[in-house]
Structures are given as structure tokens and as C-alpha cells.
Protein backbone atom coordinates (compact mmCIF):
# COMPACT_ATOMS: atom_id res chain seq x y z
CA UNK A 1 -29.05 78.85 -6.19
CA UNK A 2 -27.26 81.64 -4.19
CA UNK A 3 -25.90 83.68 -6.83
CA UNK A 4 -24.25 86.92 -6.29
CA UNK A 5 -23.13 85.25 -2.73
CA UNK A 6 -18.79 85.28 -2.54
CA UNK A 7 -17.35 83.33 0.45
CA UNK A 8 -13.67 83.71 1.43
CA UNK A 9 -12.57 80.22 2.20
CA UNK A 10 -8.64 80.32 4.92
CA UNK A 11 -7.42 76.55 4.30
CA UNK A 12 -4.13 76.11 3.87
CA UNK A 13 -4.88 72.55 2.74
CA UNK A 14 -5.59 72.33 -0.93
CA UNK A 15 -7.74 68.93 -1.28
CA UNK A 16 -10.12 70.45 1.63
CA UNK A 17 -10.03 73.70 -0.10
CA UNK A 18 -10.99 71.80 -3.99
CA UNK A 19 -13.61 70.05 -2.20
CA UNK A 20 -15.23 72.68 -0.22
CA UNK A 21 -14.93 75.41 -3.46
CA UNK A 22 -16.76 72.18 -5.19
CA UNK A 23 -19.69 72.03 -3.01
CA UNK A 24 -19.92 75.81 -2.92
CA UNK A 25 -20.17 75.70 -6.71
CA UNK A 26 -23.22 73.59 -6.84
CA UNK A 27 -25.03 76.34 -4.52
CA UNK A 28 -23.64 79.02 -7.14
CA UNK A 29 -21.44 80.32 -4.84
CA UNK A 30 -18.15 81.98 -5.70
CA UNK A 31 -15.33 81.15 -3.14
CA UNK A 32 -12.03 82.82 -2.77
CA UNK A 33 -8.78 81.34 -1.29
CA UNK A 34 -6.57 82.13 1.08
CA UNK A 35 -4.20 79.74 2.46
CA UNK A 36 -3.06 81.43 5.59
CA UNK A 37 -4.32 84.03 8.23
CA UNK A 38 -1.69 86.52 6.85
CA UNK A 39 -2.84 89.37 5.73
CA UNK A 40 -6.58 88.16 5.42
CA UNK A 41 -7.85 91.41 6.26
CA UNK A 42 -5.80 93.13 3.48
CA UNK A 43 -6.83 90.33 1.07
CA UNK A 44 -10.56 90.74 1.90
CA UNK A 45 -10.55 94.16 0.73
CA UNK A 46 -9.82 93.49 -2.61
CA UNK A 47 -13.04 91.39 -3.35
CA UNK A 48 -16.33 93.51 -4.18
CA UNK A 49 -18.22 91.50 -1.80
CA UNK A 50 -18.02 89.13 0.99
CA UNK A 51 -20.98 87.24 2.80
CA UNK A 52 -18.74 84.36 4.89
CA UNK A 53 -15.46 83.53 6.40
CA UNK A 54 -14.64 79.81 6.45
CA UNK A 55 -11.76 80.00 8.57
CA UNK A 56 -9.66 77.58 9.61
CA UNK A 57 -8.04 77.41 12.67
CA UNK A 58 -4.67 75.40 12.40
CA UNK A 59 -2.68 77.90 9.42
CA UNK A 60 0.67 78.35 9.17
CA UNK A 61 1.79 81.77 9.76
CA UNK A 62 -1.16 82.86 11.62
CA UNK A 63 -3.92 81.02 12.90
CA UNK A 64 -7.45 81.23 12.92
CA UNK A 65 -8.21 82.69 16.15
CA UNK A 66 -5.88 86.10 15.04
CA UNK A 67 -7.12 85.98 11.69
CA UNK A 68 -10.37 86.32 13.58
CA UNK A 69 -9.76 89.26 15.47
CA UNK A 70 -8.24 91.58 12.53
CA UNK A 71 -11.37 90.57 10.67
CA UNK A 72 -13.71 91.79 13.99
CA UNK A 73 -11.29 95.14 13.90
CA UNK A 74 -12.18 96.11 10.51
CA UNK A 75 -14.96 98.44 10.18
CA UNK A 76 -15.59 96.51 6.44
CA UNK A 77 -15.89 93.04 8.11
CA UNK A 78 -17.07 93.45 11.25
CA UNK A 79 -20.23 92.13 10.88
CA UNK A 80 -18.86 89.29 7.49
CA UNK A 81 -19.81 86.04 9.52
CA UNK A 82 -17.18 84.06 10.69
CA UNK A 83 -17.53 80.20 11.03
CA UNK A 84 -14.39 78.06 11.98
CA UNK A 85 -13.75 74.63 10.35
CA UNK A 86 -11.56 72.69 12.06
CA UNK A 87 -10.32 68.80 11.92
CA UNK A 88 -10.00 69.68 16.24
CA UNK A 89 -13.69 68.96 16.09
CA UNK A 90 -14.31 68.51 19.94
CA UNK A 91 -16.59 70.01 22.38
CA UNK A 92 -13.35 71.84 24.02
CA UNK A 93 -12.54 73.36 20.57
CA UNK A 94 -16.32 74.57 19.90
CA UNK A 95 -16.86 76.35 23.10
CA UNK A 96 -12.83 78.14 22.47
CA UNK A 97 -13.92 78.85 18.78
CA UNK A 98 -17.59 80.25 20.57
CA UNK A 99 -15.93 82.08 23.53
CA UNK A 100 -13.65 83.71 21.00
CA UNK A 101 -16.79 85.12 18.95
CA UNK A 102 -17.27 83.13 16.42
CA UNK A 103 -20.46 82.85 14.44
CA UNK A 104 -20.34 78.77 14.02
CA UNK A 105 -18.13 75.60 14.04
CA UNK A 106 -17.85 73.20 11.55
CA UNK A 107 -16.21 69.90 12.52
CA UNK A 108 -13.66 68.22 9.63
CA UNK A 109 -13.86 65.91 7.45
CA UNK A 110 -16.93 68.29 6.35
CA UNK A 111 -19.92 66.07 5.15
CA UNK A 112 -20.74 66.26 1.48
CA UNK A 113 -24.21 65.24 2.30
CA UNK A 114 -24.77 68.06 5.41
CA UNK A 115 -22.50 71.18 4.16
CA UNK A 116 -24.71 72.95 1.32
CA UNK A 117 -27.70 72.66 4.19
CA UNK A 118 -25.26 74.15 6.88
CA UNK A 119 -23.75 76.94 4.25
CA UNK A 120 -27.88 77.88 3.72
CA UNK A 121 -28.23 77.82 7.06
CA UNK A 122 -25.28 80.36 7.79
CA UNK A 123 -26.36 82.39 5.19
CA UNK A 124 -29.66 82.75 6.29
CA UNK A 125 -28.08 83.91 9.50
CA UNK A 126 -28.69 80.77 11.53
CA UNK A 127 -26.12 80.06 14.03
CA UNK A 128 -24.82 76.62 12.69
CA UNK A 129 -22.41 74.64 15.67
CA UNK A 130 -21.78 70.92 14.40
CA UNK A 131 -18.96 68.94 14.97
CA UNK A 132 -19.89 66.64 11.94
């Protein structure tokens, strides 16, 4: 179990947000929601800890990409791991998501099966880019 481990899931979709707060629960993870790129930075700094950013990319308001960057400006976060999750699960998407800075890509509909291996993995600080 990871306890003591609080990821900040951006999904502005709430059945991908129940299920991927679900499978964080059975690692022991806490999640947080926030269900658009607004203001993420400024939400962030309210939580006592943060060990991963599941962003996202398509959010109303503000998308993933300039979510992104505020996060990489702030001294706090600079370093918080970043790993887009996106239904645009293609090769073209991966390498735009990696070329931004990104720290992974996971590919939509997320696997039930595969995602408390990849979440490990990312917390371990193993560069995790899957499409599915």
C-alpha cells in the first residue's frame, strides 16, 4: 500500500474521474479533483502534499498542455511529476505530450488490469509512456 502518497487527478469527466479515484484507493492512495486546468496551480497549494499530476489534456477552460506549464513555473511543483491521460491516445499525441515535458502518457480508456502497475511505476520514478 502507498499510504501517505496524494495524487491530484485534472478530469473534467466524472465517470473517468470515480473510476480512476477507485483504483487509486485500492493502492491507498488519496486523490484530489480538479475538473479543469483553471487555477490548478492555485488549487495545488492548498493540499499538504502532492506526489503526481494526472492531467488531462482535453479540459474546458484550459487545457492540459497550459495547465502544464503553470505547474513547471511554480517553484512548489516544479519537480510534482506530470503524466497526461488522454482518450487522443496516438503516437502523434505522445511525442506532443513528451516534447512538451511531460513525465508520461497514459492512453484512455485506462486499463483496470495495467493502471495500479503503471501508478507504481510512476511513483517509483519510472518513466511510464503507454497508449493502453
Amino acid at each position: 500500500m502507498l499510504k501517505d502518497v496524494t495524487v491530484l487527478v485534472v478530469e473534467d469527466n466524472v465517470s473517468n474521474f470515480v473510476l480512476i479515484a477507485r483504483m487509486l484507493g485500492f493502492l491507498g492512495i488519496h486523490c484530489e479533483w480538479k475538473t479543469s486546468g483553471y487555477e490548478v496551480v492555485e488549487f495545488a497549494d492548498t493540499l499538504p502534499r502532492l506526489d503526481l499530476i494526472l492531467m488531462d489534456i482535453r479540459l474546458p477552460y484550459e487545457d492540459g498542455y497550459s495547465a502544464f506549464n503553470k505547474i513547471r513555473q511554480s517553484e512548489r511543483f516544479k519537480n510534482v511529476p506530470v503524466v497526461a491521460v488522454t482518450a487522443e491516445a496516438s503516437l502523434e499525441q505522445m511525442n506532443k505530450a513528451r516534447k512538451a515535458g511531460f513525465d508520461g502518457f497514459l492512453g484512455k480508456p485506462l486499463d483496470p488490469d495495467r493502471f495500479p502497475d503503471q501508478i507504481q511505476r510512476i511513483l517509483a520514478g519510472e518513466p511510464v509512456w503507454e497508449m493502453d
